[in-house]
N, C-alpha and C. Protein backbone atom coordinates (compact mmCIF):
# COMPACT_ATOMS: atom_id res chain seq x y z
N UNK A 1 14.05 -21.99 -23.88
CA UNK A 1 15.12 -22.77 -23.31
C UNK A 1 16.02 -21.86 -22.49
N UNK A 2 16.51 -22.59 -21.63
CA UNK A 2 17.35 -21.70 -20.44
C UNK A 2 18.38 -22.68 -20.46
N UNK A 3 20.04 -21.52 -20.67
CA UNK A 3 21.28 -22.56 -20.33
C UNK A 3 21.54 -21.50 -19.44
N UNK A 4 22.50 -22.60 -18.02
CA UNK A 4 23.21 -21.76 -17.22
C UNK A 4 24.82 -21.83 -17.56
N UNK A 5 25.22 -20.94 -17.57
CA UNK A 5 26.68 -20.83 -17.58
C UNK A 5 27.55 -20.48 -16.61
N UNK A 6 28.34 -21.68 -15.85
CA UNK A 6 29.13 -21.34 -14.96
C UNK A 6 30.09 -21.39 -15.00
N UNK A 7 31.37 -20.40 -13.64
CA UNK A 7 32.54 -20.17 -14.76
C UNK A 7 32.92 -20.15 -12.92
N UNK A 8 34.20 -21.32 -12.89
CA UNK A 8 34.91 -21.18 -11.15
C UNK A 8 35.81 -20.19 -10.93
N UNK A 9 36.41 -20.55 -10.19
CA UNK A 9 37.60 -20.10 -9.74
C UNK A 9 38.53 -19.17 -10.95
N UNK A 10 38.66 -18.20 -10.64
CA UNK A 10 39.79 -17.35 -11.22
C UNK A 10 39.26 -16.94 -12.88
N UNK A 11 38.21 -17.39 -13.28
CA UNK A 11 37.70 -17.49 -14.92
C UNK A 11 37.34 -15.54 -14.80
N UNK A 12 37.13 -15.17 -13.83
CA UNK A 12 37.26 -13.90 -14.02
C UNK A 12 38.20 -12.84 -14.35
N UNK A 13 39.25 -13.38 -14.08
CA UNK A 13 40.99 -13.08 -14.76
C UNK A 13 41.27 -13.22 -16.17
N UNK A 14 40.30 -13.98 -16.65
CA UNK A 14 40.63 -13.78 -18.15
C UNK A 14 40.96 -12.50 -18.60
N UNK A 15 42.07 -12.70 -19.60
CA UNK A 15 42.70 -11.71 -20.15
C UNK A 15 43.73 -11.30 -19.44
N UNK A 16 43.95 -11.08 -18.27
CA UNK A 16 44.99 -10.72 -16.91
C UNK A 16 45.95 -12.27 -16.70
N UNK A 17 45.15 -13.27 -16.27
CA UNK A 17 46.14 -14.35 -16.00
C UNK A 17 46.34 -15.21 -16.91
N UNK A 18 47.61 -15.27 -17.14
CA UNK A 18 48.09 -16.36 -18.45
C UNK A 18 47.84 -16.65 -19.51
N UNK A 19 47.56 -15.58 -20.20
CA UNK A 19 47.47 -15.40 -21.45
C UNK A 19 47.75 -15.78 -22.48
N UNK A 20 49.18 -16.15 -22.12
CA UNK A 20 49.41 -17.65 -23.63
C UNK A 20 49.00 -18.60 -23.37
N UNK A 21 48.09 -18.95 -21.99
CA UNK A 21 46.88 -20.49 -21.99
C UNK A 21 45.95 -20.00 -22.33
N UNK A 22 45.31 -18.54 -21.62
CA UNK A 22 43.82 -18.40 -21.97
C UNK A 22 43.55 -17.16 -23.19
N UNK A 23 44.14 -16.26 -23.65
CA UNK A 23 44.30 -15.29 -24.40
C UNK A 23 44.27 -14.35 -23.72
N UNK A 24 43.68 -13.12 -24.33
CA UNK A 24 43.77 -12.05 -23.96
C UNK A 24 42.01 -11.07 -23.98
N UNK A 25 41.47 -12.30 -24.36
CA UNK A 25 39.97 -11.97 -23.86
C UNK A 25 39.57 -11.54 -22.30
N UNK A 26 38.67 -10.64 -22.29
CA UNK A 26 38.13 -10.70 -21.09
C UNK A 26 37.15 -11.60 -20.54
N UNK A 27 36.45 -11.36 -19.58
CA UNK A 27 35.25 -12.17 -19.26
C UNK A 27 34.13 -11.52 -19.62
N UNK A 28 34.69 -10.45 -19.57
CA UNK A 28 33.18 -9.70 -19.73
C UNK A 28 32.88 -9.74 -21.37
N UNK A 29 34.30 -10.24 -22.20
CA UNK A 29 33.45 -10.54 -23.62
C UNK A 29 33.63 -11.98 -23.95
N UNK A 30 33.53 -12.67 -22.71
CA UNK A 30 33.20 -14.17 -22.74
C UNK A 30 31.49 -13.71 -22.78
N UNK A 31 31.26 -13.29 -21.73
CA UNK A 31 30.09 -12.96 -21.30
C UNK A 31 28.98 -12.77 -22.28
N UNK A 32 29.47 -11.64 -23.03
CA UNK A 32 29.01 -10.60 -24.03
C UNK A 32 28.98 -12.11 -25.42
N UNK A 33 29.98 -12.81 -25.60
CA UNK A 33 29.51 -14.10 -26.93
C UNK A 33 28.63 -14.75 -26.13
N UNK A 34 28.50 -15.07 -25.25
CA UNK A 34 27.12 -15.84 -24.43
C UNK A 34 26.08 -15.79 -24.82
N UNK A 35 26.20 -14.28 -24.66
CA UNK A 35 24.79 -13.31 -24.64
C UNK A 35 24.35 -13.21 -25.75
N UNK A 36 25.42 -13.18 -27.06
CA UNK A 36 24.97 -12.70 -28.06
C UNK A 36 24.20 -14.47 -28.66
N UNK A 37 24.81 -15.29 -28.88
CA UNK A 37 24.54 -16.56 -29.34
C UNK A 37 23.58 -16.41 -28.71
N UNK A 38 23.37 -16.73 -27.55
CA UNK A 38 21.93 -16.95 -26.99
C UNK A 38 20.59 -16.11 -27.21
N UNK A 39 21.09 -14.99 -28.14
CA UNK A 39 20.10 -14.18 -28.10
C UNK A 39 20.02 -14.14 -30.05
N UNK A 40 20.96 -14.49 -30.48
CA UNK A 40 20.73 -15.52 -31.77
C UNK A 40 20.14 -16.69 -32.11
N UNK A 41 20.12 -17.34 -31.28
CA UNK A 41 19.49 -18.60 -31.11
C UNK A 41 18.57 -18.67 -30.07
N UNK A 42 17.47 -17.82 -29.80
CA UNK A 42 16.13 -17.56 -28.95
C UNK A 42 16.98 -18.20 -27.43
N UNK A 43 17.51 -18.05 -27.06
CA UNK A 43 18.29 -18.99 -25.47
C UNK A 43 17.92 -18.32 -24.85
N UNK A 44 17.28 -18.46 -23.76
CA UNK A 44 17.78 -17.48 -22.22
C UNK A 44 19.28 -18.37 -22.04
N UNK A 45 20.09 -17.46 -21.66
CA UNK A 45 21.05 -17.49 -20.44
C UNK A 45 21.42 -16.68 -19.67
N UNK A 46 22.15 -17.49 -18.78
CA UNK A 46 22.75 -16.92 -17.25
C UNK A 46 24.09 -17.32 -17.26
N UNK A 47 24.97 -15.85 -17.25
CA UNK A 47 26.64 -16.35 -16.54
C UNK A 47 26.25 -16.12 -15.03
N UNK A 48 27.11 -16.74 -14.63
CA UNK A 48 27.50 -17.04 -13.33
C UNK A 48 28.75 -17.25 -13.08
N UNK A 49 29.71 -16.49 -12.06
CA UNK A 49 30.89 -16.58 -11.65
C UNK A 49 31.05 -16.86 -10.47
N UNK A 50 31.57 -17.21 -9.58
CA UNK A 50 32.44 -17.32 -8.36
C UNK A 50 33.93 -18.01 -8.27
N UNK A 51 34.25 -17.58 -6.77
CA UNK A 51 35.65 -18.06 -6.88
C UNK A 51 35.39 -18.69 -5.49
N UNK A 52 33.74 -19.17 -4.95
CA UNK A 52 33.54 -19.74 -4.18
C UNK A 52 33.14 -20.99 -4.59
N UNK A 53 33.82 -22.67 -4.23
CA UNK A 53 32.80 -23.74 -4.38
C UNK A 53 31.60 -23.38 -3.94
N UNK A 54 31.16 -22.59 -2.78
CA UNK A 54 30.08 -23.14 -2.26
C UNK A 54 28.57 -22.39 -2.57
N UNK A 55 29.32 -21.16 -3.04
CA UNK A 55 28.32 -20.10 -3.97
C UNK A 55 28.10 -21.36 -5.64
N UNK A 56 29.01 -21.86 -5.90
CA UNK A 56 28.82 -22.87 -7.47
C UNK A 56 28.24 -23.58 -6.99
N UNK A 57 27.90 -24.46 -6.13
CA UNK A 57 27.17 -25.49 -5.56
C UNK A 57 25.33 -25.11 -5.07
N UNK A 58 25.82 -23.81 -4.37
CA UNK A 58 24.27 -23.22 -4.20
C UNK A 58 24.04 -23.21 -5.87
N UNK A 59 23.70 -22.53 -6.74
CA UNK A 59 23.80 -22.33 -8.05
C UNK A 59 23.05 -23.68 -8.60
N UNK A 60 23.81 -24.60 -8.45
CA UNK A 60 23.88 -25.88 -9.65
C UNK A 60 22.16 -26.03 -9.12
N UNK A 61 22.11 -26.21 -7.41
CA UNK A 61 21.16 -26.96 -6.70
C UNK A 61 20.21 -25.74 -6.95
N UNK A 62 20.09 -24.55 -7.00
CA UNK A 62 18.97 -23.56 -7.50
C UNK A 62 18.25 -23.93 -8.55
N UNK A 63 19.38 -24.49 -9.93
CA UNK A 63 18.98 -24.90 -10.93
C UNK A 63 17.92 -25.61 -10.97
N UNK A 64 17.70 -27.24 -10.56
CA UNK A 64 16.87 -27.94 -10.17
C UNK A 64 15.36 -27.24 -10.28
N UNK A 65 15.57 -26.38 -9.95
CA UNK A 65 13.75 -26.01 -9.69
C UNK A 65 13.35 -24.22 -10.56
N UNK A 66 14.59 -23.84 -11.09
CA UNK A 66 14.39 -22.90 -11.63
C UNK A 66 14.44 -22.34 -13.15
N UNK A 67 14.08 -23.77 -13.58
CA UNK A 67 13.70 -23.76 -15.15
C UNK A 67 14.56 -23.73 -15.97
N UNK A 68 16.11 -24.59 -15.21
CA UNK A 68 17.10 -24.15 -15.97
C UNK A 68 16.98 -25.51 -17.04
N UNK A 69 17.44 -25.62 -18.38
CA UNK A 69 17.53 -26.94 -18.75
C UNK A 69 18.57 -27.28 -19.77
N UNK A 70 20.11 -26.67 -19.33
CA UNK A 70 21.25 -27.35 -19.31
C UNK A 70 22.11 -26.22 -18.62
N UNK A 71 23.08 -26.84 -18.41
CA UNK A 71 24.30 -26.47 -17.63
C UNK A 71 25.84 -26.49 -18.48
N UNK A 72 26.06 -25.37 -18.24
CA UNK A 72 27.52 -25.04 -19.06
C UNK A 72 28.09 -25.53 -17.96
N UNK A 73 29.64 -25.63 -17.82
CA UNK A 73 30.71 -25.38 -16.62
C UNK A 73 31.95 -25.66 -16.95
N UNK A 74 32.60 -24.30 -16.00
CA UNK A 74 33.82 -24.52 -16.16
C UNK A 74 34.13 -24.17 -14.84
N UNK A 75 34.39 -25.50 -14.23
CA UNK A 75 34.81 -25.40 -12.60
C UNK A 75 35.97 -24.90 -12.39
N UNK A 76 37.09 -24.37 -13.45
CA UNK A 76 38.43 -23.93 -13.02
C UNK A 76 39.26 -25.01 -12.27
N UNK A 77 39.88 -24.42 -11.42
CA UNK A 77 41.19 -25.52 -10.63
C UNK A 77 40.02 -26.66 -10.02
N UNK A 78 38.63 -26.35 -9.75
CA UNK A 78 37.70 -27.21 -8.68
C UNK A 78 37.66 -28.26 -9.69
N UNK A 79 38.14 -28.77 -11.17
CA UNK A 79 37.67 -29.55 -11.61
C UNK A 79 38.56 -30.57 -11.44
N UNK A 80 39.40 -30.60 -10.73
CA UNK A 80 40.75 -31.49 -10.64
C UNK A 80 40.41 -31.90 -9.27
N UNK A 81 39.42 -31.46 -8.23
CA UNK A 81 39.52 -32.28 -7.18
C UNK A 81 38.17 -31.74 -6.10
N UNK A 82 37.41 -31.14 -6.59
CA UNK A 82 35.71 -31.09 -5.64
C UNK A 82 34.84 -32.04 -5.89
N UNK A 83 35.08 -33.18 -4.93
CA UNK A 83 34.00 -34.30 -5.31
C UNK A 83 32.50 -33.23 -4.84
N UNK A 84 32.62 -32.14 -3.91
CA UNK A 84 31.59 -31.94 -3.59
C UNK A 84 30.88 -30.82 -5.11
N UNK A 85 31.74 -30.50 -5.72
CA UNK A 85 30.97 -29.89 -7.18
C UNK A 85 30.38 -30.95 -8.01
N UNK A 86 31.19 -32.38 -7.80
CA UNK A 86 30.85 -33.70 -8.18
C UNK A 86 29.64 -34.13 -8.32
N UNK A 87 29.43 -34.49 -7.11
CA UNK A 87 27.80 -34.21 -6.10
C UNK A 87 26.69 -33.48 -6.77
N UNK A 88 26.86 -31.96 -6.10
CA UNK A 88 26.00 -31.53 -7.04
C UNK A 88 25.54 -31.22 -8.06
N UNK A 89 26.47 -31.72 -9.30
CA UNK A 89 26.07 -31.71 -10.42
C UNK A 89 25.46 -33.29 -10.64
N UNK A 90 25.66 -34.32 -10.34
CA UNK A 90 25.08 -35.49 -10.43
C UNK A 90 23.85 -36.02 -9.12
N UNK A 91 23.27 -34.82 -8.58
CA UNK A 91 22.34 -35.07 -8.00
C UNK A 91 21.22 -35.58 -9.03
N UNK A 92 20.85 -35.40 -10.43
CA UNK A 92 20.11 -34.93 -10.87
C UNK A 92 20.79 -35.12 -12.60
N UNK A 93 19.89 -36.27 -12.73
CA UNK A 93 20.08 -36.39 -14.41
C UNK A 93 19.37 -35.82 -15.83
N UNK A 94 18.37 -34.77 -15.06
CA UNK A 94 16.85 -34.50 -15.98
C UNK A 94 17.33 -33.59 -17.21
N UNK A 95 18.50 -32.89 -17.04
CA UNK A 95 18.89 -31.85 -17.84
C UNK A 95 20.56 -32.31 -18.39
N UNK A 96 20.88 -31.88 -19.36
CA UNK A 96 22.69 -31.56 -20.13
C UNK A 96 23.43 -31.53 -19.72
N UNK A 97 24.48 -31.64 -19.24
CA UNK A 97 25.67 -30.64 -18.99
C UNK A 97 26.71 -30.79 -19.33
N UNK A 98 27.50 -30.16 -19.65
CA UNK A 98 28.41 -29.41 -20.56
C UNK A 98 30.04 -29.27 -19.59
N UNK A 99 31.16 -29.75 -19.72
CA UNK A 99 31.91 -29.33 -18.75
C UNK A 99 33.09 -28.69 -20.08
N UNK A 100 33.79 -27.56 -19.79
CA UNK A 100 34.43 -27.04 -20.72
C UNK A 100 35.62 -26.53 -20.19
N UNK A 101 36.41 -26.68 -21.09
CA UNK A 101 37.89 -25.95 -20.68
C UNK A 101 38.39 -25.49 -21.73
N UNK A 102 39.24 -23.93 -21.40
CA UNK A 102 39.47 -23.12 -22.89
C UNK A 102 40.54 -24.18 -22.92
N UNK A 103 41.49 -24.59 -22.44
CA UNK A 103 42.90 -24.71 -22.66
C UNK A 103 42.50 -26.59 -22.86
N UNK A 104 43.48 -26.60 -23.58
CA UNK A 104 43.66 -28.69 -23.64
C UNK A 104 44.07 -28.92 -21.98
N UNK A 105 43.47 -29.35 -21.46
CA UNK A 105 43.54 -29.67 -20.21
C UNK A 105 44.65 -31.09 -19.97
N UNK A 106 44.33 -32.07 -21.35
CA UNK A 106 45.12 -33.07 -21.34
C UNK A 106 46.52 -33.38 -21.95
N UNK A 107 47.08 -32.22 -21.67
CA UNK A 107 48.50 -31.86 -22.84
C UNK A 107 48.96 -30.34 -21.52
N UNK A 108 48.69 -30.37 -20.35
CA UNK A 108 49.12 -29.70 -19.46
C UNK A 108 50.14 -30.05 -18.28
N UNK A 109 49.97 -29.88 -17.27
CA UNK A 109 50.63 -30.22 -15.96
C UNK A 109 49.24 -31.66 -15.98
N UNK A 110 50.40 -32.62 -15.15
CA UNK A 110 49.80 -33.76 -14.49
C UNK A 110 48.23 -33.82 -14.36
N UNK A 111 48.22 -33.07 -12.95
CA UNK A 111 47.43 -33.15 -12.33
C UNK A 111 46.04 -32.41 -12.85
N UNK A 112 46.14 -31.75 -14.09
CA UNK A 112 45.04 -31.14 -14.74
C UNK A 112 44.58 -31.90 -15.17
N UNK A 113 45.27 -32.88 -15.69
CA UNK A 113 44.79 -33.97 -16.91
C UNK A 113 43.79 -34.93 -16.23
N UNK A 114 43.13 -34.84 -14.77
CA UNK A 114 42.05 -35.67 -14.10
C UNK A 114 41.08 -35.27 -13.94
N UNK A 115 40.01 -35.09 -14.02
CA UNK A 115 38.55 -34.16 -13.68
C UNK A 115 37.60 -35.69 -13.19
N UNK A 116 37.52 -34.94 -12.17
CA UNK A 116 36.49 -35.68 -11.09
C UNK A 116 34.53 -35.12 -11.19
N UNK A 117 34.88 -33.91 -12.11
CA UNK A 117 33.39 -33.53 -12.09
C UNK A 117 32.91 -33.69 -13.33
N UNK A 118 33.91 -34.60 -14.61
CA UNK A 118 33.45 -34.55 -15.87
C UNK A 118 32.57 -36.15 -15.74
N UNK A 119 32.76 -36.65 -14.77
CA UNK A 119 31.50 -38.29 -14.59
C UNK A 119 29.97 -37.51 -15.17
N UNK A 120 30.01 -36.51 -14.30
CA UNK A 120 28.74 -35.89 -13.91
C UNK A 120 28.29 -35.36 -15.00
N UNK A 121 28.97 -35.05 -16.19
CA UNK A 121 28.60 -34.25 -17.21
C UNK A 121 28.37 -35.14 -18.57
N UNK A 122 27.32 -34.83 -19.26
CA UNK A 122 27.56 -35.66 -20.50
C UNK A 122 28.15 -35.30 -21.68
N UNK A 123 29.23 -33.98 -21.32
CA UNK A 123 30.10 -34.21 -22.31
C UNK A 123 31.29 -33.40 -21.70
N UNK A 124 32.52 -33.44 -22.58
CA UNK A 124 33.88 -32.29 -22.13
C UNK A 124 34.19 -31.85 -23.33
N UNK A 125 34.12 -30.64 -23.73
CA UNK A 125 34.85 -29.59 -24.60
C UNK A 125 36.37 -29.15 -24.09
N UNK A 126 37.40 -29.37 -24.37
CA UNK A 126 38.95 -29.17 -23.95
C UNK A 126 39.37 -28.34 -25.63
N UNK A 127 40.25 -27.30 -25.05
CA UNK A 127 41.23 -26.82 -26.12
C UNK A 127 40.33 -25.72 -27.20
N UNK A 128 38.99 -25.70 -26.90
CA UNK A 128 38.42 -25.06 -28.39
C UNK A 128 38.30 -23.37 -27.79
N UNK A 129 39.66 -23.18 -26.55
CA UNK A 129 39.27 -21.60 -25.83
C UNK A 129 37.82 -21.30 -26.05
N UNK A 130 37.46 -20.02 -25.94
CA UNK A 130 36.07 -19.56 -25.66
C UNK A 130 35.16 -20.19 -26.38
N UNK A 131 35.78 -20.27 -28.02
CA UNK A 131 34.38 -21.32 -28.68
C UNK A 131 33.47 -22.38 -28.21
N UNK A 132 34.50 -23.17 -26.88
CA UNK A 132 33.96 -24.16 -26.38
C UNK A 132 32.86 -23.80 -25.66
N UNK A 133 32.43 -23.03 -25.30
CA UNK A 133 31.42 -22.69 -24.10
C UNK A 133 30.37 -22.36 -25.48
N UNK A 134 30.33 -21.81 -26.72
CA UNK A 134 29.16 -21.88 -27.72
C UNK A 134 29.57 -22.88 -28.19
N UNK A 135 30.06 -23.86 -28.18
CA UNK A 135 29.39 -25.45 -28.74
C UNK A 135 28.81 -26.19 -27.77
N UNK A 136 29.06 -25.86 -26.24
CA UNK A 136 29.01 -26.54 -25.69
C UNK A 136 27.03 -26.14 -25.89
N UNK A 137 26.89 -24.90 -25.88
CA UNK A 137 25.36 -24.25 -25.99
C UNK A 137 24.67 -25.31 -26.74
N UNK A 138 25.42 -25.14 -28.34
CA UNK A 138 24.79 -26.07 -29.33
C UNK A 138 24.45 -27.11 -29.21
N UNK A 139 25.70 -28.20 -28.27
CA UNK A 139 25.04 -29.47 -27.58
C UNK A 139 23.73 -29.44 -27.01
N UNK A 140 23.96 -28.40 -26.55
CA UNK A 140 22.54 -28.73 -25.45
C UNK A 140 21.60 -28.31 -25.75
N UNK A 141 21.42 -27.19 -26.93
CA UNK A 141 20.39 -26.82 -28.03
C UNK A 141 19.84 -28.14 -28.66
N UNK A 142 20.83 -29.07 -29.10
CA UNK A 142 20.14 -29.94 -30.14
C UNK A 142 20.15 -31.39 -29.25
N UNK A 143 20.06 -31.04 -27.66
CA UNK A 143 20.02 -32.20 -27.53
C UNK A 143 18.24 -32.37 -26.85
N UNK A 144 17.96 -31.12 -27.46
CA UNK A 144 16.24 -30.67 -27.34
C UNK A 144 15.87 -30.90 -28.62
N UNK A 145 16.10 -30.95 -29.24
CA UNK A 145 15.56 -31.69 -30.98
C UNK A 145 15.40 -32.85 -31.06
């Protein structure tokens, strides 16, 4: 099994930006629990970062044909308003996906509290910080059982 894990805008700042929302983790040991679960639980995965929509969009649409068979994501600020991340995650119903946010997204500023790319996903993890991205795994582990 192959999960991809994608992480938008600014998720590379972990630990640096805002820390009483996101902690004081890095990415690179977001990365590193990825790796390890997945390599606990036989997974291939793939992180993936940008702070480009259009590098996340190439990505999703790579997926499609490259044996991926679920999708993590955390579109960052793009999840409040890229119909075009929208798009390409709902090109295509054959596989999971997972949309996650460390922080309660719905107990924030306004305008966080809307996600336009969670249609596309069949589920949202909010508030469980980094844990969410390994449950979100587990979803999509057992939604192969």
């Amino acid at each position: 099994m192959k999960i991809l894990v994608l992480n938008g805008p600014n998720l590379n700042f972990l630990g640096i930006r805002d820390r009483a929302i996101y902690g004081t983790d890095s990415y690179e040991h977001l990365v590193a629990m990825i790796m390890d679960k997945a390599g606990a639980d036989g997974i291939e995965a793939e992180c993936f970062q940008s702070n480009h929509e259009g590098d996340l969009i190439d990505r999703i649409q790579a997926a499609y044909s490259d044996g991926t068979d679920g999708i993590v994501i955390n579109p960052g600020a793009l999840t409040h308003y890229s119909y075009a991340l929208y798009d390409a995650l709902g090109s295509y119903d054959t596989i999971p996906m997972v949309e996650v946010h460390i922080s309660d997204i719905n107990s924030r500023d306004e305008f966080r509290k809307k996600s336009v790319t969670a249609p596309a996903c069949d589920k949202q993890i909010v508030g469980h910080g980094l844990n969410g991205y390994l449950e979100a795994m587990d979803y999509i582990r057992e939604s192969y059982s």
